[in-house]
PDB file of N, CA and C in Angstrom:
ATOM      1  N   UNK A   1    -126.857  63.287 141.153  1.00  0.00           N
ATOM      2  CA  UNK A   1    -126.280  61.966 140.958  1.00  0.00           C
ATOM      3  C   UNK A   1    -125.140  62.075 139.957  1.00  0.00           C
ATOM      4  N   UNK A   2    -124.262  61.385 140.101  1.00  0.00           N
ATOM      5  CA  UNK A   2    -122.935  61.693 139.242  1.00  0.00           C
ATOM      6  C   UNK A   2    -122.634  61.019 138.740  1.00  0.00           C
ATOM      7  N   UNK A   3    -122.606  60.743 136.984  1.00  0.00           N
ATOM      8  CA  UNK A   3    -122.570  59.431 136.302  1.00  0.00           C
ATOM      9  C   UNK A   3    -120.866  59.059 136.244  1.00  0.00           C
ATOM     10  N   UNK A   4    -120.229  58.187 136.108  1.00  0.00           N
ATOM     11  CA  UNK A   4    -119.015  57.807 135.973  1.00  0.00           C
ATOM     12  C   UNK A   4    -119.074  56.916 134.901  1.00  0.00           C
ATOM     13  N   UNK A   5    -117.902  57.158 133.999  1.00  0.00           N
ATOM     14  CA  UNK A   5    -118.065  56.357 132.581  1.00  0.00           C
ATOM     15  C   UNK A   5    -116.855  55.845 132.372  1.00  0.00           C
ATOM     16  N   UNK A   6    -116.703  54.426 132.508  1.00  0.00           N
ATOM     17  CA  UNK A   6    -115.694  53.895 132.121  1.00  0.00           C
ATOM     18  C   UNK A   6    -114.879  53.470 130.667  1.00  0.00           C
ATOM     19  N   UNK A   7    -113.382  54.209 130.697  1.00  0.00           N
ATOM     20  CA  UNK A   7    -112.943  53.823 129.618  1.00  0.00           C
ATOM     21  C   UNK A   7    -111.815  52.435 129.586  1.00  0.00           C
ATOM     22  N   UNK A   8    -112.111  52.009 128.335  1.00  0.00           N
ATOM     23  CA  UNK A   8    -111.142  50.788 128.232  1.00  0.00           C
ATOM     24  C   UNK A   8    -110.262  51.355 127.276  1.00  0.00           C
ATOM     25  N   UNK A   9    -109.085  51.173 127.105  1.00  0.00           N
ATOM     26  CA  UNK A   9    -108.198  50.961 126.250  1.00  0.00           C
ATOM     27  C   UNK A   9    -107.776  50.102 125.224  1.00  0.00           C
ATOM     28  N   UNK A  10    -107.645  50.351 123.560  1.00  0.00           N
ATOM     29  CA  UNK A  10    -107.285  48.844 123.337  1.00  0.00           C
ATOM     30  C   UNK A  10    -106.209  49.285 122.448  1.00  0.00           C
ATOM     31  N   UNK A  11    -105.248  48.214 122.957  1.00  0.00           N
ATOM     32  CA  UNK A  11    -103.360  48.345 122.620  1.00  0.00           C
ATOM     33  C   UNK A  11    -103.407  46.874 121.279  1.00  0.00           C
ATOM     34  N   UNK A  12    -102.971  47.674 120.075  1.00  0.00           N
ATOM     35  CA  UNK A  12    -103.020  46.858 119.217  1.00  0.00           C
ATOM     36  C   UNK A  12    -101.299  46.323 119.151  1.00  0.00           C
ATOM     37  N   UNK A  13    -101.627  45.135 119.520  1.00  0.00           N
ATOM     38  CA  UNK A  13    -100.001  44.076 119.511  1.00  0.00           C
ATOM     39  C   UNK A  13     -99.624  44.537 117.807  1.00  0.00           C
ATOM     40  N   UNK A  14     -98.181  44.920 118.655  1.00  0.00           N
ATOM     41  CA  UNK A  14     -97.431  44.753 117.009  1.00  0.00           C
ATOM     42  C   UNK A  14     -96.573  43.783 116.658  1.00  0.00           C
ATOM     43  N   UNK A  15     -97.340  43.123 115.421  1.00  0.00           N
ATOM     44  CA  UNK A  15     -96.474  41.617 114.862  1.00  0.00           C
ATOM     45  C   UNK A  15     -95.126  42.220 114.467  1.00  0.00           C
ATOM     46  N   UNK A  16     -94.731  41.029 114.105  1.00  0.00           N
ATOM     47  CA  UNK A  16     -93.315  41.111 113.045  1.00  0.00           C
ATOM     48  C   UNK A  16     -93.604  41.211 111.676  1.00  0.00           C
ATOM     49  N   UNK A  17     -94.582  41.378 111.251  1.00  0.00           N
ATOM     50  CA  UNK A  17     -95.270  41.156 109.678  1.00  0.00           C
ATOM     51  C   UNK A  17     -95.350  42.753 109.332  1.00  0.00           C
ATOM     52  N   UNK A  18     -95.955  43.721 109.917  1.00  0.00           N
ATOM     53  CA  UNK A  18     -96.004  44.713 109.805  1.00  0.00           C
ATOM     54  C   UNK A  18     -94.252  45.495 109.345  1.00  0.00           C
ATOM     55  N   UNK A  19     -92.595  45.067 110.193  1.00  0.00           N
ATOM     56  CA  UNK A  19     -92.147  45.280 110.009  1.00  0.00           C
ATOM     57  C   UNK A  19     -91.296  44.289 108.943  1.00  0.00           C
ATOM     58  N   UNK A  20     -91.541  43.052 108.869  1.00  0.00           N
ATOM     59  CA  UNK A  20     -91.019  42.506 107.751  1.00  0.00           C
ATOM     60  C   UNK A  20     -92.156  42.542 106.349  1.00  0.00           C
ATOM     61  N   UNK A  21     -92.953  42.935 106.199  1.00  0.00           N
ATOM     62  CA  UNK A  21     -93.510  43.137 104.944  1.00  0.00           C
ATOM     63  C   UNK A  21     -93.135  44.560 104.061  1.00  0.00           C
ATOM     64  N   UNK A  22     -92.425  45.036 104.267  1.00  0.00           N
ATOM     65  CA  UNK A  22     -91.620  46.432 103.314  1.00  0.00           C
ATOM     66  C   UNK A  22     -90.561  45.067 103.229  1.00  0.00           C
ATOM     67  N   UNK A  23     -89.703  45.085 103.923  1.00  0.00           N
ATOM     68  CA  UNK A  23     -88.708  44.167 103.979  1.00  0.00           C
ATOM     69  C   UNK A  23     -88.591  43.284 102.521  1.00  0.00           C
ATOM     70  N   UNK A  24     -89.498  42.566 102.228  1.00  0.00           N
ATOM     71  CA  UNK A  24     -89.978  41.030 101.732  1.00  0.00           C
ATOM     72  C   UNK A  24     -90.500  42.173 100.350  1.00  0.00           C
ATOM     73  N   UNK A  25     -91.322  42.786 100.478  1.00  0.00           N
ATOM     74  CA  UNK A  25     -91.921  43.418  99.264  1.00  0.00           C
ATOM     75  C   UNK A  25     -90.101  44.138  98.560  1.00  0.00           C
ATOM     76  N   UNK A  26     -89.304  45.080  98.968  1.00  0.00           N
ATOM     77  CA  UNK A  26     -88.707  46.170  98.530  1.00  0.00           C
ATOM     78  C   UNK A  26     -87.600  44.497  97.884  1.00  0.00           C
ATOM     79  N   UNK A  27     -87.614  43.552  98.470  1.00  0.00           N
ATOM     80  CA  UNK A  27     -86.627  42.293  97.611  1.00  0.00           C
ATOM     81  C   UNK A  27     -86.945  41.924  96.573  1.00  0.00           C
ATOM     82  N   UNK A  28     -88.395  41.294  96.732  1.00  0.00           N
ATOM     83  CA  UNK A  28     -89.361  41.196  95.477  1.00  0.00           C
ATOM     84  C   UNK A  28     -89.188  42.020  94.563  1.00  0.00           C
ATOM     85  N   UNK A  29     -89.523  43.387  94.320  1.00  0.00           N
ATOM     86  CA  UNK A  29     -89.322  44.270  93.896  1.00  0.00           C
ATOM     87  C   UNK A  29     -88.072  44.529  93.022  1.00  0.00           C
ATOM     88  N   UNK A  30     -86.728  44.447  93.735  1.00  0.00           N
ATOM     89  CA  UNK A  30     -85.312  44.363  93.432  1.00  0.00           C
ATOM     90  C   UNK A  30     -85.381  43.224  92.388  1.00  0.00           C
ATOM     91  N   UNK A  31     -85.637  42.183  93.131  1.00  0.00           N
ATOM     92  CA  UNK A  31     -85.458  40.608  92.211  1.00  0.00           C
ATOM     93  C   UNK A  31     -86.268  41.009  90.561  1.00  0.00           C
ATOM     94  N   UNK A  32     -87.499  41.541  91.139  1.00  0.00           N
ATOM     95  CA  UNK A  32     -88.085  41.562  89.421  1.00  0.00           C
ATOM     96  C   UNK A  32     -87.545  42.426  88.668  1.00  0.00           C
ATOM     97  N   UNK A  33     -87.326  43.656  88.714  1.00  0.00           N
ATOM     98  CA  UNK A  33     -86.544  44.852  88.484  1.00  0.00           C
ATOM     99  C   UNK A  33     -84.735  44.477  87.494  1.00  0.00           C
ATOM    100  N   UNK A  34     -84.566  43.563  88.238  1.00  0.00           N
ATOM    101  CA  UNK A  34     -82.942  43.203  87.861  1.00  0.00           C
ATOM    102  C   UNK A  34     -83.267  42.074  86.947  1.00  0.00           C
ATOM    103  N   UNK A  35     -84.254  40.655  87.268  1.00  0.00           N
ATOM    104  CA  UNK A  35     -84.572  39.706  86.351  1.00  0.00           C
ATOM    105  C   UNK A  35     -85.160  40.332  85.287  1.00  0.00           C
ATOM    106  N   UNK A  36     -86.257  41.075  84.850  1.00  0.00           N
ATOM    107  CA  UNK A  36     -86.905  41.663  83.616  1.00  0.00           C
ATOM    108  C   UNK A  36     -85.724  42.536  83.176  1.00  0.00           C
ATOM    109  N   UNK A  37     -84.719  43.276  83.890  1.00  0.00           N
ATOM    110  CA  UNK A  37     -83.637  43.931  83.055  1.00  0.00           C
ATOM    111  C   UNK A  37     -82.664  42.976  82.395  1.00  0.00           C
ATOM    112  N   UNK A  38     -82.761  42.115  82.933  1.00  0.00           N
ATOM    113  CA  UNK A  38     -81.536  40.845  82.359  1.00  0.00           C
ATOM    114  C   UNK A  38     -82.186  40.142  81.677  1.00  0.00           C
ATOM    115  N   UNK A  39     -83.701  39.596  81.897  1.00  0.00           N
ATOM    116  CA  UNK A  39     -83.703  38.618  80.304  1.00  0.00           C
ATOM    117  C   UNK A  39     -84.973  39.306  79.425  1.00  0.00           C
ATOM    118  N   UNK A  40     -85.529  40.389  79.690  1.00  0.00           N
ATOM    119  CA  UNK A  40     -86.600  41.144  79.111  1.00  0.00           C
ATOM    120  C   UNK A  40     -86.177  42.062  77.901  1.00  0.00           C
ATOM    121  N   UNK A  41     -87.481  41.980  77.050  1.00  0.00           N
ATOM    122  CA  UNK A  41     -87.182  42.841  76.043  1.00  0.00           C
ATOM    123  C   UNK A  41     -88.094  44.353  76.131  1.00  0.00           C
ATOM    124  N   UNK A  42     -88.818  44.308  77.203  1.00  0.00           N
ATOM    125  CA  UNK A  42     -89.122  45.227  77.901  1.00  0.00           C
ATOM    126  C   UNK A  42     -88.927  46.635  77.967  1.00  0.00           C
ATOM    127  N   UNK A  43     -89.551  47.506  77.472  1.00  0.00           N
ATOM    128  CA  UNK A  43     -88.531  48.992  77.738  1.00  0.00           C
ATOM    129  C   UNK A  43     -88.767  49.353  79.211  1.00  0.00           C
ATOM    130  N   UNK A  44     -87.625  50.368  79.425  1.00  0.00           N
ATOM    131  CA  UNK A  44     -87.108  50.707  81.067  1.00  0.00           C
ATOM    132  C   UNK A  44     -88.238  50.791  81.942  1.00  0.00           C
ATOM    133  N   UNK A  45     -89.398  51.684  81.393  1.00  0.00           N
ATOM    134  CA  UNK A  45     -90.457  52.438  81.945  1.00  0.00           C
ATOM    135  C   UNK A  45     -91.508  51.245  82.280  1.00  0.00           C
ATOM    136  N   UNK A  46     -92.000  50.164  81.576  1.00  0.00           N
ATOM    137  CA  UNK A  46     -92.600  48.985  81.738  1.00  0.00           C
ATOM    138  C   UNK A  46     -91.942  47.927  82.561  1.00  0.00           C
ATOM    139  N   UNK A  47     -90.504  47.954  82.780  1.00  0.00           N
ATOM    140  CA  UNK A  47     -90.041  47.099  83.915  1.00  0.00           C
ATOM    141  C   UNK A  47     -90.021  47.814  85.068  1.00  0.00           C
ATOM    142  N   UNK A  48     -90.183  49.395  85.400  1.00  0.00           N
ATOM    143  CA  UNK A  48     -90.029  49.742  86.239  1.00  0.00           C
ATOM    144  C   UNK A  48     -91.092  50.184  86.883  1.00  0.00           C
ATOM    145  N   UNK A  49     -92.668  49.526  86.234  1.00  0.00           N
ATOM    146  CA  UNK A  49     -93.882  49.989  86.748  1.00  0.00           C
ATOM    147  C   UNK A  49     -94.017  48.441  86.797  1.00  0.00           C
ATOM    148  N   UNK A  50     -93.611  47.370  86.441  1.00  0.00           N
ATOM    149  CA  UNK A  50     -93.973  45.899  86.838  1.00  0.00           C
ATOM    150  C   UNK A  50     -93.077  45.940  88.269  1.00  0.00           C
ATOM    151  N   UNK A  51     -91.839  46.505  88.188  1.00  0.00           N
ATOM    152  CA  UNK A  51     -91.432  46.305  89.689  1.00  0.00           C
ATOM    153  C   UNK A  51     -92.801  46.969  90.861  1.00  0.00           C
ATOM    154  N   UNK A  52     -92.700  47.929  90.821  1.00  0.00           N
ATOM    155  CA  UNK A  52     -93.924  48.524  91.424  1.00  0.00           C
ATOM    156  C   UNK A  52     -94.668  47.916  91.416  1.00  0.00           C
ATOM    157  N   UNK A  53     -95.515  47.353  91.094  1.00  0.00           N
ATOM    158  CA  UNK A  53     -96.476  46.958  90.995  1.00  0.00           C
ATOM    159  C   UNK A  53     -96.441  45.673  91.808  1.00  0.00           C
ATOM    160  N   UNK A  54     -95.071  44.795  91.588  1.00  0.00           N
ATOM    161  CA  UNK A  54     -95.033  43.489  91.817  1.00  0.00           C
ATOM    162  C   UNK A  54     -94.648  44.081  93.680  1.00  0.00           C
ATOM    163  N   UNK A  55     -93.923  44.867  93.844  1.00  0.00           N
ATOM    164  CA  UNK A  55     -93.681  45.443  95.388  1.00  0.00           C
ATOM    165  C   UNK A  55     -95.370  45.899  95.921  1.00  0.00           C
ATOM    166  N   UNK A  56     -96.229  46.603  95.554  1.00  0.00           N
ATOM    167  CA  UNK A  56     -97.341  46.410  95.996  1.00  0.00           C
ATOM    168  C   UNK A  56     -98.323  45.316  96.331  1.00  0.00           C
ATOM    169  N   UNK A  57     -98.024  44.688  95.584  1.00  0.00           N
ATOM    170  CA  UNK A  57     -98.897  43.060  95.880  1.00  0.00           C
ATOM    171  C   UNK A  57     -98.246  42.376  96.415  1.00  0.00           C
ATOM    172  N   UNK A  58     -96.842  42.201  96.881  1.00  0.00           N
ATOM    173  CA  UNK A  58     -95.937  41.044  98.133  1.00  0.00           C
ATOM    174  C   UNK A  58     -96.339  42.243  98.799  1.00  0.00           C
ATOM    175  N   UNK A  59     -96.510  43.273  99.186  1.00  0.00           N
ATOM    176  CA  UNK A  59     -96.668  44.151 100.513  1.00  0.00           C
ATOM    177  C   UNK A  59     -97.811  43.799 100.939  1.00  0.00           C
ATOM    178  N   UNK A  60     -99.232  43.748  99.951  1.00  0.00           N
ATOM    179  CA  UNK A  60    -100.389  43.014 100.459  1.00  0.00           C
ATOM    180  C   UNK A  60    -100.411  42.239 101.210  1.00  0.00           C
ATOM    181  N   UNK A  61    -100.075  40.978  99.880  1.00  0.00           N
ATOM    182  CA  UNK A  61    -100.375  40.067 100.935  1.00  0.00           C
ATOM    183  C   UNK A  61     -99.686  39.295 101.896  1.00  0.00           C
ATOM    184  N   UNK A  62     -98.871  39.834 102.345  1.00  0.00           N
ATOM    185  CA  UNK A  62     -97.788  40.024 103.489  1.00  0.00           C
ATOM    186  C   UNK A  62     -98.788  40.601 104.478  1.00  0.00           C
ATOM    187  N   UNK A  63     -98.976  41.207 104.446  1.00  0.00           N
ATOM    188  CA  UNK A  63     -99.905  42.205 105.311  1.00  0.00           C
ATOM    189  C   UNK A  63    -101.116  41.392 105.771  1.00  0.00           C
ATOM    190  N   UNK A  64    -101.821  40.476 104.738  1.00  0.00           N
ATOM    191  CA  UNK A  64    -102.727  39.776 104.336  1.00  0.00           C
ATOM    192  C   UNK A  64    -102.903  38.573 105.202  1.00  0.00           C
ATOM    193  N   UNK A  65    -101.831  38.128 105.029  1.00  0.00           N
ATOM    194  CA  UNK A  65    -100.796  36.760 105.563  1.00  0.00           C
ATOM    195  C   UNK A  65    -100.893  36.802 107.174  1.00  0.00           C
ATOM    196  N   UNK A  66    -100.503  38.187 107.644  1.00  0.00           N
ATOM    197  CA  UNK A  66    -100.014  38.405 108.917  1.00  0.00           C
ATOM    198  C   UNK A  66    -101.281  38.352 109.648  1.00  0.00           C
ATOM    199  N   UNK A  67    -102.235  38.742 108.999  1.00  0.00           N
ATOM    200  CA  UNK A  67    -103.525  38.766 109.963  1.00  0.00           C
ATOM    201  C   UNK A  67    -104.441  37.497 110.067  1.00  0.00           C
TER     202      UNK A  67
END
């Protein structure tokens, strides 16, 4: 007897969120980066790990958002 096993496929739709969330985060990012350099008393290394930081969390929940 000859078993036959069916496969399904599953095709994950790709949003627009996936490609606009770098997008939206790497601005964020820019915007804080240039605002904390212009009115912060901040040294370089602490505005430039708040940018980071602030680009990781709009990438979230962008990501977050989309689903």
């Amino acid at each position: 007897m000859k078993k036959e096993t069916e496969t399904t496929e599953v095709t994950e739709e790709t949003t627009g969120a996936g490609v606009i969330a770098p997008i939206v985060a790497t601005a964020a990012a820019i915007f804080a980066f240039w605002w904390l350099g212009k009115y912060s008393t901040f040294c370089e290394r602490d505005i430039v790990g708040t940018a980071i930081t602030v680009w990781c969390a709009v990438l979230i929940r962008v990501l977050m958002w989309a689903e």
